[in-house]
PDB file of N, CA and C in Angstrom:
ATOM      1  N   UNK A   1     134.051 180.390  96.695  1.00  0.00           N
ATOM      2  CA  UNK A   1     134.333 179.186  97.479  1.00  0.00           C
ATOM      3  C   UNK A   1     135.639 178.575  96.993  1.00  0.00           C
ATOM      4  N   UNK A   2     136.319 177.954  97.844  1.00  0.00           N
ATOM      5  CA  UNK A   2     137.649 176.945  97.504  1.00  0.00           C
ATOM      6  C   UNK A   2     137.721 175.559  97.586  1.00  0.00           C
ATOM      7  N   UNK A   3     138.274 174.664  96.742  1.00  0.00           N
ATOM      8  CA  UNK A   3     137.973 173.250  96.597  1.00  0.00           C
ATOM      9  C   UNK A   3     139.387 172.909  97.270  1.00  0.00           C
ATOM     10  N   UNK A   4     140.174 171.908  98.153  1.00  0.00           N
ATOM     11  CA  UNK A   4     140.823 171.510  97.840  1.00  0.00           C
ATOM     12  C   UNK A   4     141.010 170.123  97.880  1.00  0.00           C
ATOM     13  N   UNK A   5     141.464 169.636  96.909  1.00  0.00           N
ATOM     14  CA  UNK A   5     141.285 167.865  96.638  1.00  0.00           C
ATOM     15  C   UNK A   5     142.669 167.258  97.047  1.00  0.00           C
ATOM     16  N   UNK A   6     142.854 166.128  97.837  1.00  0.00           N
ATOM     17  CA  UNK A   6     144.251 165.640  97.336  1.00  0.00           C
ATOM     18  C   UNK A   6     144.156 164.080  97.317  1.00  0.00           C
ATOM     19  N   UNK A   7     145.029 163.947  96.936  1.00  0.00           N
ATOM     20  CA  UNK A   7     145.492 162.755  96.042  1.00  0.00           C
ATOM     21  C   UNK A   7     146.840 162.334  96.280  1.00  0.00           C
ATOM     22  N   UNK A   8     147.372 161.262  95.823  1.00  0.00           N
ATOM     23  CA  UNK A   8     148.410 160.273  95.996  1.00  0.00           C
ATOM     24  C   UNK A   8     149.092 159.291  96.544  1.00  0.00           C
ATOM     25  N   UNK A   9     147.717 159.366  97.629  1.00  0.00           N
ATOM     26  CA  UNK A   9     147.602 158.153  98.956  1.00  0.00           C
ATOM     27  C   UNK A   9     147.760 156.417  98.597  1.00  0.00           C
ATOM     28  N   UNK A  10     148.197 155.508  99.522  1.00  0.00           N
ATOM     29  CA  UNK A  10     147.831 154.546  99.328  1.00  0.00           C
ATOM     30  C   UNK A  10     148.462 153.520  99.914  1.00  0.00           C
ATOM     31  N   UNK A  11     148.842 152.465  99.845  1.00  0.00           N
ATOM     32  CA  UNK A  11     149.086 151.452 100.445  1.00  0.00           C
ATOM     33  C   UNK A  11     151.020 151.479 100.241  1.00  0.00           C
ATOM     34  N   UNK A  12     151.668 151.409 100.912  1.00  0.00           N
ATOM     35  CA  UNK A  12     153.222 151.271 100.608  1.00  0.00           C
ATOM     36  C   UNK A  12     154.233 150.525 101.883  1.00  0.00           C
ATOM     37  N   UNK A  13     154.958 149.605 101.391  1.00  0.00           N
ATOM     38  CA  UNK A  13     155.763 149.092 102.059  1.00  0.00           C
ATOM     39  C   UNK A  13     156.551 150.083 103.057  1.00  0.00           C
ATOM     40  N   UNK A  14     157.174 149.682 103.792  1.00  0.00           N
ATOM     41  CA  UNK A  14     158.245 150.503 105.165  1.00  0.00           C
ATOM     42  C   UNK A  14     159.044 150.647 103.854  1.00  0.00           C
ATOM     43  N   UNK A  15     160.105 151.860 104.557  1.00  0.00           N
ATOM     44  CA  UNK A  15     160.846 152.358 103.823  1.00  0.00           C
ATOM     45  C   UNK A  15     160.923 153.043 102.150  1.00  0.00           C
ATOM     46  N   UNK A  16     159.346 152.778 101.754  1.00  0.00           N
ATOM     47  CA  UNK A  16     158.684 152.959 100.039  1.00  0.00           C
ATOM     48  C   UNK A  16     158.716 154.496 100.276  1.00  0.00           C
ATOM     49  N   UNK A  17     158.034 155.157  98.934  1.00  0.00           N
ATOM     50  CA  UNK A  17     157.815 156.669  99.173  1.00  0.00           C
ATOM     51  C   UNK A  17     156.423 156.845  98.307  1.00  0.00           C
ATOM     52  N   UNK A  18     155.882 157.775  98.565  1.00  0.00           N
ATOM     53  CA  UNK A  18     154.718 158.302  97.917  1.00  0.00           C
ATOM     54  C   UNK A  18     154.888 159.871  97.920  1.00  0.00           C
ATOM     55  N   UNK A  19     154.263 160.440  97.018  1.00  0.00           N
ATOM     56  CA  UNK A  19     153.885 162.096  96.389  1.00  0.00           C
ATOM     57  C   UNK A  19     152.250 162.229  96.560  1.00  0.00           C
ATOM     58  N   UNK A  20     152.268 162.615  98.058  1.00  0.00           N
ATOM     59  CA  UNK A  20     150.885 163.587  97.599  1.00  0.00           C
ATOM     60  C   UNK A  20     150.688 165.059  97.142  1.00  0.00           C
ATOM     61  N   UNK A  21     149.623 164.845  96.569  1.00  0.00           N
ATOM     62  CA  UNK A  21     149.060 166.003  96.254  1.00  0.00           C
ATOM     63  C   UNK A  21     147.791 166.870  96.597  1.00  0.00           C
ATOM     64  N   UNK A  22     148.162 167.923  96.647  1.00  0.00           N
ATOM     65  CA  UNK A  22     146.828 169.067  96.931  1.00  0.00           C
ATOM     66  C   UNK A  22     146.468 170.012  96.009  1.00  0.00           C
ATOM     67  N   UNK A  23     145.354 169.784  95.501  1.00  0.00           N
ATOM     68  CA  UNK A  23     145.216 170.565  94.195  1.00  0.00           C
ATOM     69  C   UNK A  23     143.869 171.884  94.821  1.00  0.00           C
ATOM     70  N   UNK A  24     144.478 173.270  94.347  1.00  0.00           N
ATOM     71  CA  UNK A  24     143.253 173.655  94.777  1.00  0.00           C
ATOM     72  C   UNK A  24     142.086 174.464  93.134  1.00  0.00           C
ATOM     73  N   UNK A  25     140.784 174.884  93.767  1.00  0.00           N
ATOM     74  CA  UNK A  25     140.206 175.369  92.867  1.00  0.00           C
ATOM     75  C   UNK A  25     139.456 176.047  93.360  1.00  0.00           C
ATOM     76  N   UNK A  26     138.385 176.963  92.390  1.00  0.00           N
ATOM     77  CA  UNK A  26     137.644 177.880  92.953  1.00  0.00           C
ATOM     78  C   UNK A  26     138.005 179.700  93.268  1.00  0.00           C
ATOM     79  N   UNK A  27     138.061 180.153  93.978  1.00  0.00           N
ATOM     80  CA  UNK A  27     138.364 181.703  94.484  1.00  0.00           C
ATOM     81  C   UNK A  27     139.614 181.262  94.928  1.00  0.00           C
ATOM     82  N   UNK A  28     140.786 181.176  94.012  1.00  0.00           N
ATOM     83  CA  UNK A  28     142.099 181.345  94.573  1.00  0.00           C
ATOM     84  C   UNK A  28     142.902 182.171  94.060  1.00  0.00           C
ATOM     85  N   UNK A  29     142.495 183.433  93.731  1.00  0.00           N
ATOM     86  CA  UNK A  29     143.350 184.381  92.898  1.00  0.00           C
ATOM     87  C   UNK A  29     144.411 184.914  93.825  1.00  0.00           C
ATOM     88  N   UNK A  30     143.843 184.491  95.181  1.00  0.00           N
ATOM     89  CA  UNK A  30     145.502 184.710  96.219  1.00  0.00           C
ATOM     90  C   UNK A  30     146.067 183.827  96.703  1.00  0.00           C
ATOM     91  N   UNK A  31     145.924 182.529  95.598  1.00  0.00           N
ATOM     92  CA  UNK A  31     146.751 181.056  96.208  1.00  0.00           C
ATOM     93  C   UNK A  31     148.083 181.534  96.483  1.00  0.00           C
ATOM     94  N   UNK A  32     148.730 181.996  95.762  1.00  0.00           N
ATOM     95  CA  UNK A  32     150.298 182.452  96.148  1.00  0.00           C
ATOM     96  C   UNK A  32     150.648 182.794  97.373  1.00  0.00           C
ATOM     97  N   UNK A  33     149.752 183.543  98.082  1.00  0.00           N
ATOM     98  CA  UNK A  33     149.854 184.438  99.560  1.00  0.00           C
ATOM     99  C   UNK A  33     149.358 183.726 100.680  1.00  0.00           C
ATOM    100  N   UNK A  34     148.941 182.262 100.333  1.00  0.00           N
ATOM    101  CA  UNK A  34     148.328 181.458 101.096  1.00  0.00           C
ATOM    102  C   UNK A  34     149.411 180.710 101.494  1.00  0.00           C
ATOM    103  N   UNK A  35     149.124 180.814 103.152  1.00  0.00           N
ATOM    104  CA  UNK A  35     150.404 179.346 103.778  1.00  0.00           C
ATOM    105  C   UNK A  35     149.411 178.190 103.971  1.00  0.00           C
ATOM    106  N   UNK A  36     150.315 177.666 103.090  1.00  0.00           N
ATOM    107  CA  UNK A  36     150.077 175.959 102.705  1.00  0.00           C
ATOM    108  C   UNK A  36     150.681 174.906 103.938  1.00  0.00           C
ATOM    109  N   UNK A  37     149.511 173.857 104.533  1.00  0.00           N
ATOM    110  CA  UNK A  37     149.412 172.820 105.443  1.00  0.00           C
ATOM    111  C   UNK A  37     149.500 171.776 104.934  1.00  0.00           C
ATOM    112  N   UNK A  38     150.326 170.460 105.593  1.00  0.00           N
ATOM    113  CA  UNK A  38     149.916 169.242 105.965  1.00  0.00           C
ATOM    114  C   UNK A  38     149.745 168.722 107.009  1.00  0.00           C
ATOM    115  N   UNK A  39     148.488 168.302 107.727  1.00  0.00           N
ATOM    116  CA  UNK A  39     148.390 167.547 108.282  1.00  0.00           C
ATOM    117  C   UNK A  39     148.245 166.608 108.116  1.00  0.00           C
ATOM    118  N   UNK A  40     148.216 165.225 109.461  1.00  0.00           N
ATOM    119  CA  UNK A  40     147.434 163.823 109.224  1.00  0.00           C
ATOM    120  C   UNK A  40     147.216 163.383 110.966  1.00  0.00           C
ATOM    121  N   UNK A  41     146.532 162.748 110.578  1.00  0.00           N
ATOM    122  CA  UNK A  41     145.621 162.044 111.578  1.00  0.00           C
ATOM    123  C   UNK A  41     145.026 160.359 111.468  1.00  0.00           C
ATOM    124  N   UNK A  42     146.203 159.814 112.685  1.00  0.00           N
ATOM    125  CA  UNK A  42     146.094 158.433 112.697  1.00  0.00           C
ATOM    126  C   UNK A  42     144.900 157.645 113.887  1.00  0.00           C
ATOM    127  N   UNK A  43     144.562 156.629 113.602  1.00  0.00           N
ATOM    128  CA  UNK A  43     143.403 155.906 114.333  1.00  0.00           C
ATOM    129  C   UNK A  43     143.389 156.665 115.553  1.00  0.00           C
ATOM    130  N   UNK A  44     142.906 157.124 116.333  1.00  0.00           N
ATOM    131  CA  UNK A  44     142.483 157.204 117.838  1.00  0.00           C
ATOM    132  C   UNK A  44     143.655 158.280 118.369  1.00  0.00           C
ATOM    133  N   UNK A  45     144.057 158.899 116.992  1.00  0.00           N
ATOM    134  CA  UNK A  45     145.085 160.517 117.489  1.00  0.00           C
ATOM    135  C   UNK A  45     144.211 161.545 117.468  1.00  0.00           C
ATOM    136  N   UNK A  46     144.976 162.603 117.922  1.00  0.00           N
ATOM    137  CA  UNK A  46     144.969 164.236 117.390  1.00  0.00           C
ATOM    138  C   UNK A  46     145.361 164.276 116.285  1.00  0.00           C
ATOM    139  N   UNK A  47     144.441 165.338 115.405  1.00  0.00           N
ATOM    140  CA  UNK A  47     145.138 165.816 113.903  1.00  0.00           C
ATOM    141  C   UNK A  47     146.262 166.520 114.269  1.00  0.00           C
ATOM    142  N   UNK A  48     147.861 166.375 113.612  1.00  0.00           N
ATOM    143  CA  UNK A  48     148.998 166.748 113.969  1.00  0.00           C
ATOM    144  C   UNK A  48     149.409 167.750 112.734  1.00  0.00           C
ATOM    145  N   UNK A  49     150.295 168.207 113.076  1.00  0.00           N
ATOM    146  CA  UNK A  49     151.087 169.532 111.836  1.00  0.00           C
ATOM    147  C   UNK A  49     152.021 168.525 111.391  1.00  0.00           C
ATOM    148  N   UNK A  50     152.126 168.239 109.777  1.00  0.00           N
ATOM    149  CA  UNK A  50     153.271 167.626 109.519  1.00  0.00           C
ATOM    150  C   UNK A  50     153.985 168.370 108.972  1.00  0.00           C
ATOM    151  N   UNK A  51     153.418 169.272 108.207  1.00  0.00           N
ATOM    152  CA  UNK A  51     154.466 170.485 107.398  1.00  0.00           C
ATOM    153  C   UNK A  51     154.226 171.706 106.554  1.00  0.00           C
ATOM    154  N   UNK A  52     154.564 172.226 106.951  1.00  0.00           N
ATOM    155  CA  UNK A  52     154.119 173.815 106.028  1.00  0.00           C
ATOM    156  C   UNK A  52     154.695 174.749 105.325  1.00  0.00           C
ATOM    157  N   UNK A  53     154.424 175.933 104.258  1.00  0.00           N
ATOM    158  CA  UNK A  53     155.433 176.514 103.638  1.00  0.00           C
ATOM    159  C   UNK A  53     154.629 177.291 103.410  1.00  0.00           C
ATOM    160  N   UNK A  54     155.494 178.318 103.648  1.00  0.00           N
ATOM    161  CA  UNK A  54     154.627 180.282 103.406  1.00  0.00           C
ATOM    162  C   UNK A  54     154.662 180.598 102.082  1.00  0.00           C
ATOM    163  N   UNK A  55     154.108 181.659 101.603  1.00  0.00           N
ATOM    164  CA  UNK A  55     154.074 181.800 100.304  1.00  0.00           C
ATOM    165  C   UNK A  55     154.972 182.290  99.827  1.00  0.00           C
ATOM    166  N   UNK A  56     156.369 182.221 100.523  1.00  0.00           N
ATOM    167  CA  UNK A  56     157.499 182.876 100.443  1.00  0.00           C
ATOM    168  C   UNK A  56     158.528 181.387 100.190  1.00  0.00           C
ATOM    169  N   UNK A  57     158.074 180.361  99.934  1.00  0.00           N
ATOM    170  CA  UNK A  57     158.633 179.273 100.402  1.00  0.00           C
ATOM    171  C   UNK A  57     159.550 179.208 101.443  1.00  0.00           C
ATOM    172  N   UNK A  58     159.368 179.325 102.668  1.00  0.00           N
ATOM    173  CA  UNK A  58     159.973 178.632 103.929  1.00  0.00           C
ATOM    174  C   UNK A  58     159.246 177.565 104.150  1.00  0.00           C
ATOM    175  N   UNK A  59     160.058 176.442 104.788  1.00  0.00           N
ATOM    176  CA  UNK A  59     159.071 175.501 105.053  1.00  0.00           C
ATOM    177  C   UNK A  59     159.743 174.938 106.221  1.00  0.00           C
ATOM    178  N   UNK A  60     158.557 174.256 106.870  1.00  0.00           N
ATOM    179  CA  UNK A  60     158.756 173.653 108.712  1.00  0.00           C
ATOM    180  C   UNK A  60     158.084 172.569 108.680  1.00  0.00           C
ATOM    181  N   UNK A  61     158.899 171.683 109.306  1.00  0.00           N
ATOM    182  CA  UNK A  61     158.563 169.962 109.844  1.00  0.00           C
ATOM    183  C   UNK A  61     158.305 169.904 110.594  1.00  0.00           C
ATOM    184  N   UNK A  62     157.739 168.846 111.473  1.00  0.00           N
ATOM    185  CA  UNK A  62     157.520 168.245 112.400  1.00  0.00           C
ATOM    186  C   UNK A  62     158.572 167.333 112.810  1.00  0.00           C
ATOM    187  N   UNK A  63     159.579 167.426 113.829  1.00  0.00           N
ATOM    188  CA  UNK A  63     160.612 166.822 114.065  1.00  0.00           C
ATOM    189  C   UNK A  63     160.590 165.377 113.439  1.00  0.00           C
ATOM    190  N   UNK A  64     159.135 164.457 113.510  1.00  0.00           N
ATOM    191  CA  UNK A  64     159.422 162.766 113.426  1.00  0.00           C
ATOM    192  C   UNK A  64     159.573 162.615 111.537  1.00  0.00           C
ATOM    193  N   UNK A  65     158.906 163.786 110.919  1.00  0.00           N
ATOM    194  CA  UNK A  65     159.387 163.332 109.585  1.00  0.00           C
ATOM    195  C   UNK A  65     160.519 164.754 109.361  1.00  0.00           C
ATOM    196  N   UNK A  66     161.288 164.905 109.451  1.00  0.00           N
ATOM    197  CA  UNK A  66     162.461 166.176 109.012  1.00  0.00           C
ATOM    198  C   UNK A  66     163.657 164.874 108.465  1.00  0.00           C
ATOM    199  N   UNK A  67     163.537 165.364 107.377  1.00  0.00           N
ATOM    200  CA  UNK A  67     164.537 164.715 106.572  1.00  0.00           C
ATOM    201  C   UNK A  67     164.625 163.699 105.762  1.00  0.00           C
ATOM    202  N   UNK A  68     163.202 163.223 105.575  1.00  0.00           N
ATOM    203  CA  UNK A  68     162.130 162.370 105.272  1.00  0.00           C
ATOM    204  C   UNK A  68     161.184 162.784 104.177  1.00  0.00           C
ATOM    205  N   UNK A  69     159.961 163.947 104.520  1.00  0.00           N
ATOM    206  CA  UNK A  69     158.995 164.342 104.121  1.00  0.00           C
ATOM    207  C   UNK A  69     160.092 166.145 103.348  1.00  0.00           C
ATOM    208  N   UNK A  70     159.188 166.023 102.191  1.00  0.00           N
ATOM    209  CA  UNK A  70     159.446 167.520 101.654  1.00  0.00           C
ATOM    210  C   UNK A  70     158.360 168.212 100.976  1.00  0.00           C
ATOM    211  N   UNK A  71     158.127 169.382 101.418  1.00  0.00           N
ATOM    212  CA  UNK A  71     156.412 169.767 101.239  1.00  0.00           C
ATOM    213  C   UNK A  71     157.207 170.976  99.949  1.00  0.00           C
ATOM    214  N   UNK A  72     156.071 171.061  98.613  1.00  0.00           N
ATOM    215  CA  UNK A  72     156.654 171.725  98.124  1.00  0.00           C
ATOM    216  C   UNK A  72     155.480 172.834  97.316  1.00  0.00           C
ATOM    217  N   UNK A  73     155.540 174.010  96.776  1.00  0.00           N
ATOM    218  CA  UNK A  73     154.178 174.614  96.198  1.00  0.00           C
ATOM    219  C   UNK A  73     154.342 174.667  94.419  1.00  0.00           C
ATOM    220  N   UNK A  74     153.201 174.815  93.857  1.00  0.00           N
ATOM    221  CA  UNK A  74     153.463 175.407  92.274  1.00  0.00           C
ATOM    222  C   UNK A  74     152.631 176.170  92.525  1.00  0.00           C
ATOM    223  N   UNK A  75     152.837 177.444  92.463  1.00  0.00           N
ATOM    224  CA  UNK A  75     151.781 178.305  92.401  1.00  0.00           C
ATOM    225  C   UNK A  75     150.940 178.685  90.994  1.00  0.00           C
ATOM    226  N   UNK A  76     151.177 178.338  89.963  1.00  0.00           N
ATOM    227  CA  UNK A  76     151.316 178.519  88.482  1.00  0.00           C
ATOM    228  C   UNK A  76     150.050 177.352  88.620  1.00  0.00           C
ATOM    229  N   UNK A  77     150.184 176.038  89.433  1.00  0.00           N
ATOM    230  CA  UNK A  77     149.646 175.133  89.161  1.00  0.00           C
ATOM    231  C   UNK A  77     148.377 175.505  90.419  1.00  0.00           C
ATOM    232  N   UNK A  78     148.688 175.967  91.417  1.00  0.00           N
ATOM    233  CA  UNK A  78     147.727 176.349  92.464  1.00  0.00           C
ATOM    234  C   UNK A  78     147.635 174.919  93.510  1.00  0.00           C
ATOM    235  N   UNK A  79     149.092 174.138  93.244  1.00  0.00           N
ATOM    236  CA  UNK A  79     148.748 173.028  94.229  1.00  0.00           C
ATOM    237  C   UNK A  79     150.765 172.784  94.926  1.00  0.00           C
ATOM    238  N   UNK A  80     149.702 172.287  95.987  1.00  0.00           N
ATOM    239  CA  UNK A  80     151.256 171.889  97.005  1.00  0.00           C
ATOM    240  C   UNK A  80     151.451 170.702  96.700  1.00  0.00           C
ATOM    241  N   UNK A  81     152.404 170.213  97.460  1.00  0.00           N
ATOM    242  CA  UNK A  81     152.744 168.648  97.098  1.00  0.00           C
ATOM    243  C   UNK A  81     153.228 168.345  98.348  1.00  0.00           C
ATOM    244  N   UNK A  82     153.330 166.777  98.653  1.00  0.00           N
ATOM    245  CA  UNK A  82     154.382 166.443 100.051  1.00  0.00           C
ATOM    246  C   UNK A  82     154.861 165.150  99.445  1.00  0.00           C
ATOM    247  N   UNK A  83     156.403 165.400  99.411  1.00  0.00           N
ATOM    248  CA  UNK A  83     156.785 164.497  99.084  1.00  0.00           C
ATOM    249  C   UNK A  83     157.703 163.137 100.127  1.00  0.00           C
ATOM    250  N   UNK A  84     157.293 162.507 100.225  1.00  0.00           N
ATOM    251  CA  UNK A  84     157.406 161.438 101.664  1.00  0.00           C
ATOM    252  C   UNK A  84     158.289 159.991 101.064  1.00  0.00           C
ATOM    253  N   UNK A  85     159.652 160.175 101.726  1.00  0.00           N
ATOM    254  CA  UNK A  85     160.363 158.853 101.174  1.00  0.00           C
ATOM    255  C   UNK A  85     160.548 158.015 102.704  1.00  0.00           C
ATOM    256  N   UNK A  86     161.142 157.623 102.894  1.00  0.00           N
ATOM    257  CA  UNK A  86     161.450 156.435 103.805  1.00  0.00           C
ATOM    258  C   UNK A  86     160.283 156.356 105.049  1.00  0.00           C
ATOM    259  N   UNK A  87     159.419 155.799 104.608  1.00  0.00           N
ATOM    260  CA  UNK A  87     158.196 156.097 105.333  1.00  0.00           C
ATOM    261  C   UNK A  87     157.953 154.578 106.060  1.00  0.00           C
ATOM    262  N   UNK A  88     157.694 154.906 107.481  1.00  0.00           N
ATOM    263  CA  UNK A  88     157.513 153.896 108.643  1.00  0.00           C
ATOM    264  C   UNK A  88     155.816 153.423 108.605  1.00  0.00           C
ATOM    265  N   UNK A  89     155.948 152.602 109.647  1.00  0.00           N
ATOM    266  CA  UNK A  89     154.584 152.664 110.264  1.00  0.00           C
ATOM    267  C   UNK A  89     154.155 153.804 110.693  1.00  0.00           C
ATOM    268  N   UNK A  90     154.540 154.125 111.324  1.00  0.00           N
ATOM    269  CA  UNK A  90     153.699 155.136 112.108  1.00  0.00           C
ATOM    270  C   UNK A  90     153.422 156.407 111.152  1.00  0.00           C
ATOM    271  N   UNK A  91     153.660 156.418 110.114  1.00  0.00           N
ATOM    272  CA  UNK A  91     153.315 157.695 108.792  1.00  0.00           C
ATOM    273  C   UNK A  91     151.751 157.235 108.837  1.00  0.00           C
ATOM    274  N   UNK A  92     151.441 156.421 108.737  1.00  0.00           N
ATOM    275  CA  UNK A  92     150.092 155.749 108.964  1.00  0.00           C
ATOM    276  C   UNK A  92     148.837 156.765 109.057  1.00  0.00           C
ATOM    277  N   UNK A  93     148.333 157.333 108.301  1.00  0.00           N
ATOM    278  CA  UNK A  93     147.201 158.223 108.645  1.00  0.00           C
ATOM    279  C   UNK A  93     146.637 158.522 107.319  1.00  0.00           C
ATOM    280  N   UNK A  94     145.602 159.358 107.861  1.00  0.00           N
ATOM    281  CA  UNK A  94     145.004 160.379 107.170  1.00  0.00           C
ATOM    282  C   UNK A  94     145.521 161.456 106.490  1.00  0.00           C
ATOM    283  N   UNK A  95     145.986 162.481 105.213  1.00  0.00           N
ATOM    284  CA  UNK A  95     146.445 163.370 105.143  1.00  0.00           C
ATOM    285  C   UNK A  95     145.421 164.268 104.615  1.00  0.00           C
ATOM    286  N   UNK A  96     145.711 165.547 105.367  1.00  0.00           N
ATOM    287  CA  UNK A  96     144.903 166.688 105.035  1.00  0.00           C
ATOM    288  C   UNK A  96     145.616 167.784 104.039  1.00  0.00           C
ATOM    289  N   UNK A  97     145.288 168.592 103.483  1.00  0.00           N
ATOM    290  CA  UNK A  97     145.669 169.678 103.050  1.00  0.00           C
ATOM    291  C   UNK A  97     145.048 170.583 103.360  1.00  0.00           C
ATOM    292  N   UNK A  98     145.347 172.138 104.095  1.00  0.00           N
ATOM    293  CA  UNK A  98     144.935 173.218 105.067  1.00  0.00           C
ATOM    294  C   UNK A  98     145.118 173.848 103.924  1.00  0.00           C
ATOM    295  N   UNK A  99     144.652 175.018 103.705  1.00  0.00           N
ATOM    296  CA  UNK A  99     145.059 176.407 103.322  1.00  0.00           C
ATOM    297  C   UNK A  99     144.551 177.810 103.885  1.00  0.00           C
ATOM    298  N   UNK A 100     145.172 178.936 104.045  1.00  0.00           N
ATOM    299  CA  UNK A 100     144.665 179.908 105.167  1.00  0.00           C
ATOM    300  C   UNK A 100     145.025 181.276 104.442  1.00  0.00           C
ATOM    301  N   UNK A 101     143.823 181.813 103.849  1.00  0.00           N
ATOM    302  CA  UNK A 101     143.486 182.815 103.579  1.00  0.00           C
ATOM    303  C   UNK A 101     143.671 183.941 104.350  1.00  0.00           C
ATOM    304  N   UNK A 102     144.793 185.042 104.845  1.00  0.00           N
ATOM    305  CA  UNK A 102     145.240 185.609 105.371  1.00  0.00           C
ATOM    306  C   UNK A 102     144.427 187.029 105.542  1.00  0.00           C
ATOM    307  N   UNK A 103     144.079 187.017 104.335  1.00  0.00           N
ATOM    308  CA  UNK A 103     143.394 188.565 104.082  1.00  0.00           C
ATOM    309  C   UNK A 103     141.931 188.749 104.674  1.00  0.00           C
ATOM    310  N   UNK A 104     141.239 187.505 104.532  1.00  0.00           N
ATOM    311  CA  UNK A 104     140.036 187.647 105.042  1.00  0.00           C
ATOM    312  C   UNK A 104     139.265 186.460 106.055  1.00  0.00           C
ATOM    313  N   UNK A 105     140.992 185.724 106.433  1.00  0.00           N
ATOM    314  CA  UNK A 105     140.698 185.095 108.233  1.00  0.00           C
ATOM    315  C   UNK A 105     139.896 183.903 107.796  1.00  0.00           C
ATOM    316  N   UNK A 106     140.042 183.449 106.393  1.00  0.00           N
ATOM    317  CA  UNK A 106     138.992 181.790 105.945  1.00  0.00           C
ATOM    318  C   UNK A 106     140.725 180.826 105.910  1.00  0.00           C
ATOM    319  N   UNK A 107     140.058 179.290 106.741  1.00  0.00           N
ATOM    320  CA  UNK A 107     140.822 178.794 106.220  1.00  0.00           C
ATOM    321  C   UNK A 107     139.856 177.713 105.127  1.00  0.00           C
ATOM    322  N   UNK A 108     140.839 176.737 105.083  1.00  0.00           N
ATOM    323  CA  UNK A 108     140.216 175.709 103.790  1.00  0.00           C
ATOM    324  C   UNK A 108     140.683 174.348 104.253  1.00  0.00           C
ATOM    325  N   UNK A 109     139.756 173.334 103.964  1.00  0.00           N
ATOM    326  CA  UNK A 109     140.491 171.754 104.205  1.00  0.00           C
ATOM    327  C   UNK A 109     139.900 171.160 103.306  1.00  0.00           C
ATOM    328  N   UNK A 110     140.927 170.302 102.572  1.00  0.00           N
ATOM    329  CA  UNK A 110     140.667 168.702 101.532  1.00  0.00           C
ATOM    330  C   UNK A 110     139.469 167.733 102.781  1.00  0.00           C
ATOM    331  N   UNK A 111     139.471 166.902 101.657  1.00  0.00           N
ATOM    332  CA  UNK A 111     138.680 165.783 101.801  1.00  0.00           C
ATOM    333  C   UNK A 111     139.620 164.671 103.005  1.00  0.00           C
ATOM    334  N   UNK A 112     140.584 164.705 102.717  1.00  0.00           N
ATOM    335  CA  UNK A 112     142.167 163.480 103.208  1.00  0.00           C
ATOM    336  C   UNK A 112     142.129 162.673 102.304  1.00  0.00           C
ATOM    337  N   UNK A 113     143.713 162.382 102.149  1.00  0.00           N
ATOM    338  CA  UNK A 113     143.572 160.704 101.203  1.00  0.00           C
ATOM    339  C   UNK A 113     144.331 160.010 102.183  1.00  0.00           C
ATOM    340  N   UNK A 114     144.287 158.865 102.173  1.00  0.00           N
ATOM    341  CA  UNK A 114     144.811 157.614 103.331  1.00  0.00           C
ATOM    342  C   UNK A 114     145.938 157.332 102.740  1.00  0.00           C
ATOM    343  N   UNK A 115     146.913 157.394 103.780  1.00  0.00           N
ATOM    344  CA  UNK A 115     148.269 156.547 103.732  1.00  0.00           C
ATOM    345  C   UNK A 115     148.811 155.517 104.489  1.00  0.00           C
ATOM    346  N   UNK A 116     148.725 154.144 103.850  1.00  0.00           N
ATOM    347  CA  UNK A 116     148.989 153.384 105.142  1.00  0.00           C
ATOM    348  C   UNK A 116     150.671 152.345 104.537  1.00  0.00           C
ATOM    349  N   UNK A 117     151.628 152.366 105.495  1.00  0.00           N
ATOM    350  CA  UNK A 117     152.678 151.638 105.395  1.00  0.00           C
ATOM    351  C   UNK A 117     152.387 150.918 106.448  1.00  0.00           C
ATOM    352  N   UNK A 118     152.610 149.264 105.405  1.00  0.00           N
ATOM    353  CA  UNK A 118     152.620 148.123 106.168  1.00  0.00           C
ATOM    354  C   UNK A 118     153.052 146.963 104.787  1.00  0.00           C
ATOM    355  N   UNK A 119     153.754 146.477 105.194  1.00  0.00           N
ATOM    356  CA  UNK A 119     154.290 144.809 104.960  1.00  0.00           C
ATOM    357  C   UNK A 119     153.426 144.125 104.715  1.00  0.00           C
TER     358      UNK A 119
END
């Protein structure tokens, strides 16, 4: 089985930054080969793609945070990170951490930790 937890959520002014984190555990002896997700999901949305990176590190945004948000992996450590600076209202959500087991078609989801920017 796979755990993944994340962390670093919380309350932050417009324009503040926060570092989440996704830590994983359990059967991950192929964390490396795993493409790593963020999503989030705000009041009364669809869960959206905010950003991802192959186990090759490429990584892809979602146009509203590109240049903003930077998703990053330790594989040594077995956890991703998203790192989020000039952050609006509308960052406002839920964040997930995905992971997708390629070899045998499982994916994986965190718990979410809440991020809310507001004044």
């Amino acid at each position: 089985q796979v755990q993944l937890v994340e962390s670093g959520g919380g309350l932050v002014q417009p324009g503040g930054s926060l570092r989440l984190s996704c830590a994983s555990s359990g059967n991950i002896f192929r964390f490396r080969f795993w493409p790593m997700t963020w999503y989030r999901q705000a009041p009364g949305k669809q869960r959206e793609l905010v950003a991802d990176i192959t186990s090759g590190g490429t990584t892809h945004y979602v146009d509203s945070v590109k240049g903003r948000f930077t998703i990053s992996r330790d594989n040594a450590k077995n956890t991703v990170y998203l790192q989020m600076n000039s952050l609006k209202p509308e960052d406002t959500a839920v964040y997930y951490c995905n992971a997708r087991d390629l070899v045998v078609g499982n994916a994986f989801w965190g718990q979410g930790t809440q991020v809310t920017v507001s004044s």
